[in-house]
N, C-alpha and C. Protein backbone atom coordinates (compact mmCIF):
# COMPACT_ATOMS: atom_id res chain seq x y z
N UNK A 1 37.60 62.01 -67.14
CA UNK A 1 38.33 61.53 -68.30
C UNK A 1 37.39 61.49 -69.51
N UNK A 2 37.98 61.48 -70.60
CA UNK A 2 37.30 61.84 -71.95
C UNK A 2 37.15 60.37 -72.10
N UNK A 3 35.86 60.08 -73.27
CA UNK A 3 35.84 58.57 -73.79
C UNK A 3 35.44 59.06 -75.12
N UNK A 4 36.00 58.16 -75.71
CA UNK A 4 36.03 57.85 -77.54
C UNK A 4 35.06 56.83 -78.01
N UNK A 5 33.95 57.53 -79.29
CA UNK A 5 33.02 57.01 -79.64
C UNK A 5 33.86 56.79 -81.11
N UNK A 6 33.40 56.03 -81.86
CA UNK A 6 33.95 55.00 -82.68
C UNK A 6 32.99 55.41 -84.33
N UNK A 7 33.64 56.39 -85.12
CA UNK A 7 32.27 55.87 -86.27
C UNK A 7 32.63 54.99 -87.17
N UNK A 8 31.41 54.09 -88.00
CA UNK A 8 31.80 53.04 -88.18
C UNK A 8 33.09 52.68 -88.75
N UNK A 9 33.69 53.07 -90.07
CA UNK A 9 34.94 53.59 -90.89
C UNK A 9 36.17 53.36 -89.97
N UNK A 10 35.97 54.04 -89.52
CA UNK A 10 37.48 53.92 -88.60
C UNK A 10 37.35 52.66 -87.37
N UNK A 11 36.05 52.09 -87.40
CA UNK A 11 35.89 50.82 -86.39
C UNK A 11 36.41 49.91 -87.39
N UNK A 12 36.13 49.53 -88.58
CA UNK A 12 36.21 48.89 -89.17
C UNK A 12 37.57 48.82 -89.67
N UNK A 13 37.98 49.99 -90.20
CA UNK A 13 39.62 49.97 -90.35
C UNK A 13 40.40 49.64 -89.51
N UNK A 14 40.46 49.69 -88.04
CA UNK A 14 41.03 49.46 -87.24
C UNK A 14 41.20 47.71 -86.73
N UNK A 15 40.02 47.07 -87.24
CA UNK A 15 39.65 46.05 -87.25
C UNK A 15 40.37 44.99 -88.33
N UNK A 16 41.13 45.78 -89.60
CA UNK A 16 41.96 45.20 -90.57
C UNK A 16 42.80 45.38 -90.40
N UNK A 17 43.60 45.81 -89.77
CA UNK A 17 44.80 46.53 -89.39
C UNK A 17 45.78 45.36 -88.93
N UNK A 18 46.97 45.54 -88.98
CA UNK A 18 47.80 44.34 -88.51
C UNK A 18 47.79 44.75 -86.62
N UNK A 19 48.25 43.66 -86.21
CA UNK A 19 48.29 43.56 -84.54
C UNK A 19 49.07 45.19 -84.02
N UNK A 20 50.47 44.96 -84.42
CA UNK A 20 51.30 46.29 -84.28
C UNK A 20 50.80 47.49 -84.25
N UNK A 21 50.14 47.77 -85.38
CA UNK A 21 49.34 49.27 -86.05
C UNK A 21 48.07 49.65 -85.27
N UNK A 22 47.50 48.43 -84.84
CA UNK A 22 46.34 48.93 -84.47
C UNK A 22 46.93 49.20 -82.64
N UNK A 23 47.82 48.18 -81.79
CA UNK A 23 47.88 48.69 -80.91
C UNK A 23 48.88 49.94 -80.69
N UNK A 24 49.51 50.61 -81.03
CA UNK A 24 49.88 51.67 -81.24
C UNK A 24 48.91 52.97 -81.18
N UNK A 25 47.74 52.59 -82.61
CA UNK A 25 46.96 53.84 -82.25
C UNK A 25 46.00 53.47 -81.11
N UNK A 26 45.69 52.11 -80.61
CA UNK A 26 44.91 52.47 -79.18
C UNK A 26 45.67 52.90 -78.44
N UNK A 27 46.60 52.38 -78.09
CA UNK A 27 47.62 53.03 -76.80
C UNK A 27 47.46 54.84 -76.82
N UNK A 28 47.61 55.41 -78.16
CA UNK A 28 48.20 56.90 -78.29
C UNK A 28 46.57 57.16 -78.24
N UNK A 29 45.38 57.07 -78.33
CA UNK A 29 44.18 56.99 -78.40
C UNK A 29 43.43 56.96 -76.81
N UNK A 30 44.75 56.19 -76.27
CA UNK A 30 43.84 55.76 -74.48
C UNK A 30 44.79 57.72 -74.37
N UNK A 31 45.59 58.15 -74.75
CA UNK A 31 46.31 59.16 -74.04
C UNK A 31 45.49 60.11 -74.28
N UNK A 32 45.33 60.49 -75.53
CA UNK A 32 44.23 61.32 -76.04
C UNK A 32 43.56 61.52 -75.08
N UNK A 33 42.76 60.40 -74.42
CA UNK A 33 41.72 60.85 -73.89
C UNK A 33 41.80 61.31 -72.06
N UNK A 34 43.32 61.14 -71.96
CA UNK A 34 43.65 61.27 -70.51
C UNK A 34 43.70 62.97 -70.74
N UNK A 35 44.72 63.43 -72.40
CA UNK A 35 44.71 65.04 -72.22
C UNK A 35 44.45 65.19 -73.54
N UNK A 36 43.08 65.80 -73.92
CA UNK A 36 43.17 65.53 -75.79
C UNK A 36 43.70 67.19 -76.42
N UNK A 37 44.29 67.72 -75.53
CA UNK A 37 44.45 69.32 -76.10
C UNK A 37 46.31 68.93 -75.56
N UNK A 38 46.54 67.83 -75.47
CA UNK A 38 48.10 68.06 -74.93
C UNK A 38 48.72 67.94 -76.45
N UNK A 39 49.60 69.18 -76.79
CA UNK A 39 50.56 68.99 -78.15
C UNK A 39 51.78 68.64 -77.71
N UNK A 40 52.12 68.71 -76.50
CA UNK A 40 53.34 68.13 -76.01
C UNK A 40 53.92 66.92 -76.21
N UNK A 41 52.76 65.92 -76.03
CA UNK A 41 53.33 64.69 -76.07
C UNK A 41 52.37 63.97 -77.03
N UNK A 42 51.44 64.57 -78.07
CA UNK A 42 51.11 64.33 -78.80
C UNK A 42 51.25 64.90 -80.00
N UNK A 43 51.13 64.14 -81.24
CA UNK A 43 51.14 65.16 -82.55
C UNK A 43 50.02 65.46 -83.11
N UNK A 44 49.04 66.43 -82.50
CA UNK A 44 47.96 67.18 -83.48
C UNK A 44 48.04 68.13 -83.41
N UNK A 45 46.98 68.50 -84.19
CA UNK A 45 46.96 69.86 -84.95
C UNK A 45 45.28 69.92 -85.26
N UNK A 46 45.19 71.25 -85.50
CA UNK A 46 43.56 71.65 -85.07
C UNK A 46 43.30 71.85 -86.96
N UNK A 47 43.01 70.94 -87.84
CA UNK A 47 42.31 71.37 -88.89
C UNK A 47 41.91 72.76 -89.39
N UNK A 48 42.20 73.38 -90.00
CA UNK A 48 41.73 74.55 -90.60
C UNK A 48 40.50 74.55 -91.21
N UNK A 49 39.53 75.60 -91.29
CA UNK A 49 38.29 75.77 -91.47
C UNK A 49 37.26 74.79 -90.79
N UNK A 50 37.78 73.77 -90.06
CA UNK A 50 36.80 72.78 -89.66
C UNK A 50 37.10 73.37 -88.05
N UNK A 51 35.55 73.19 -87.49
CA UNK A 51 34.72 73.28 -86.07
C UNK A 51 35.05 72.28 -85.26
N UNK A 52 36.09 72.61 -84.65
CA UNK A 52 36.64 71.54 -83.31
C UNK A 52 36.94 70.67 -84.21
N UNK A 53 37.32 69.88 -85.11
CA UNK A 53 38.33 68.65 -85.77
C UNK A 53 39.56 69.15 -85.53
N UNK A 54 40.12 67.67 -85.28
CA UNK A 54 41.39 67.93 -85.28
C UNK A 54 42.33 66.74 -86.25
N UNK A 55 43.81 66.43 -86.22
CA UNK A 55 44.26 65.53 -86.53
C UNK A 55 45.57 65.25 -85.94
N UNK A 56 45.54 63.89 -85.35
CA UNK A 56 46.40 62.93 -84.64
C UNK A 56 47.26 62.06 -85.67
N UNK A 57 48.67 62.33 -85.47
CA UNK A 57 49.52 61.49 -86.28
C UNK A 57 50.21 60.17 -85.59
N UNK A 58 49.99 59.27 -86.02
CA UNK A 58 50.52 58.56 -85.32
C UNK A 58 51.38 57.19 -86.46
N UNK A 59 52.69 57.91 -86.55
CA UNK A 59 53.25 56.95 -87.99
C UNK A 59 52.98 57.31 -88.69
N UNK A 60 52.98 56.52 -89.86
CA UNK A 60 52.41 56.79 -91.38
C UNK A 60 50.80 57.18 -91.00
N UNK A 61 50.04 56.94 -90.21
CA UNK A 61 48.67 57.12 -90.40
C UNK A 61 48.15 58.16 -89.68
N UNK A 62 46.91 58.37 -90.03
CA UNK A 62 46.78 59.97 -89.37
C UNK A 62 44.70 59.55 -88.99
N UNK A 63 44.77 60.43 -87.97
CA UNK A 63 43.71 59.99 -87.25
C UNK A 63 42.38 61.12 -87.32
N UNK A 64 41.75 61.81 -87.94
CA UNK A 64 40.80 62.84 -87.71
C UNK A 64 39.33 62.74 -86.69
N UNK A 65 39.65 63.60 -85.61
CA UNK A 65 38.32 63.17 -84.88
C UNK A 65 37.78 64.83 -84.20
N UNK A 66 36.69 64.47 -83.76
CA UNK A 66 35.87 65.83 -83.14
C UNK A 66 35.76 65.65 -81.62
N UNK A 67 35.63 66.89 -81.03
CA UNK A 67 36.27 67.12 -79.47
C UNK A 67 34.56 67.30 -79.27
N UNK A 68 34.00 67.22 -78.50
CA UNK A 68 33.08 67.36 -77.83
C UNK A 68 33.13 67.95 -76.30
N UNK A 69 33.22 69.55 -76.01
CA UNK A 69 33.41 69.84 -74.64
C UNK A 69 31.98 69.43 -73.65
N UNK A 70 31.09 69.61 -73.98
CA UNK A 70 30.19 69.57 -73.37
C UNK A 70 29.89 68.39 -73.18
N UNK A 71 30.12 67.24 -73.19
CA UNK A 71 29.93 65.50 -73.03
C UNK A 71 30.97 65.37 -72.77
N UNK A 72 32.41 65.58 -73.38
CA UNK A 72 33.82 65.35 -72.94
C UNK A 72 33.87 63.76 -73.95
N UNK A 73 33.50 63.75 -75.22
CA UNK A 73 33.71 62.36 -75.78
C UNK A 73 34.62 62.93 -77.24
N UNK A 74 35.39 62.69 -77.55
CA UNK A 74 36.35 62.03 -78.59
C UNK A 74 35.52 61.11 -79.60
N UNK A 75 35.17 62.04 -80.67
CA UNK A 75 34.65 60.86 -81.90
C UNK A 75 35.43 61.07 -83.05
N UNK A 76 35.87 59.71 -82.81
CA UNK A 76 36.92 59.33 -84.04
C UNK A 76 35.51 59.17 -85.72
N UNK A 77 36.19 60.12 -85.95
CA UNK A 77 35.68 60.12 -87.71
C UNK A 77 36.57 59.44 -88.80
N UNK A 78 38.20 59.46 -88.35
CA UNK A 78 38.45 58.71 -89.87
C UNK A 78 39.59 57.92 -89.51
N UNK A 79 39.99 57.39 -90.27
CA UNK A 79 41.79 56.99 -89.57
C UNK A 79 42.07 56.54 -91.34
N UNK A 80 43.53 56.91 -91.24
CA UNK A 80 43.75 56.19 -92.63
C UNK A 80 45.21 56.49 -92.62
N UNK A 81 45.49 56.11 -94.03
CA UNK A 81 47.16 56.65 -94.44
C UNK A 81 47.56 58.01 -94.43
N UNK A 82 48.62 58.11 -94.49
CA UNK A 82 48.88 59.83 -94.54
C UNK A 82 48.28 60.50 -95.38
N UNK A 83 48.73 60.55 -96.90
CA UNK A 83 47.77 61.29 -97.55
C UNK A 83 45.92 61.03 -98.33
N UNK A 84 45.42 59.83 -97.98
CA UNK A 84 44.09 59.86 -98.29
C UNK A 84 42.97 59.88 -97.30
N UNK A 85 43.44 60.43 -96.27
CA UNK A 85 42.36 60.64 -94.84
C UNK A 85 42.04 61.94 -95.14
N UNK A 86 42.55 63.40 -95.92
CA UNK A 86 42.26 64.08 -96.22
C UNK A 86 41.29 64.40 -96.90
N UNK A 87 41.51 63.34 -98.10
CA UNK A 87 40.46 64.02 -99.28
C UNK A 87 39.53 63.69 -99.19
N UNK A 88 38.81 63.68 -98.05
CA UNK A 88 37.07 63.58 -97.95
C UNK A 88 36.45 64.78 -98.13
């Protein structure tokens, strides 16, 4: 099974988050890591021009993280609202 490393940004956001919001994206976050290439029962999508990033929707908020095959770890890089998780 895959495990998810945390950078700080999105530890911290997740940490302000109301009760609801945040367990939602752990729940869809524990799945991720059971199948992180499943589009079936998840909503991502593989970033354009970016090297293994991807992005996870979950509600209004949207999740950007990097796949790591060779360790098998999930590092969450951003989490935010729909449209300002982009413009980094």
């Amino acid at each position: 099974m895959w495990k998810i490393e945390f950078r700080k940004q999105p530890e911290k956001f997740l940490a302000k988050l109301n009760e609801a919001d945040r367990g939602r994206i752990l729940t869809t976050l524990y799945k991720l890591c059971e199948t992180p290439y499943n589009r079936k029962d998840l909503d991502i999508k593989r970033l354009k021009g970016e090297d293994m990033k991807w992005r996870l929707r979950v509600g209004d908020w949207r999740i950007i993280y990097h796949l790591d095959n060779g360790r098998l770890i999930i590092e969450i890089i951003e989490i935010g609202p729909r449209g300002d998780v982009y413009k980094k």
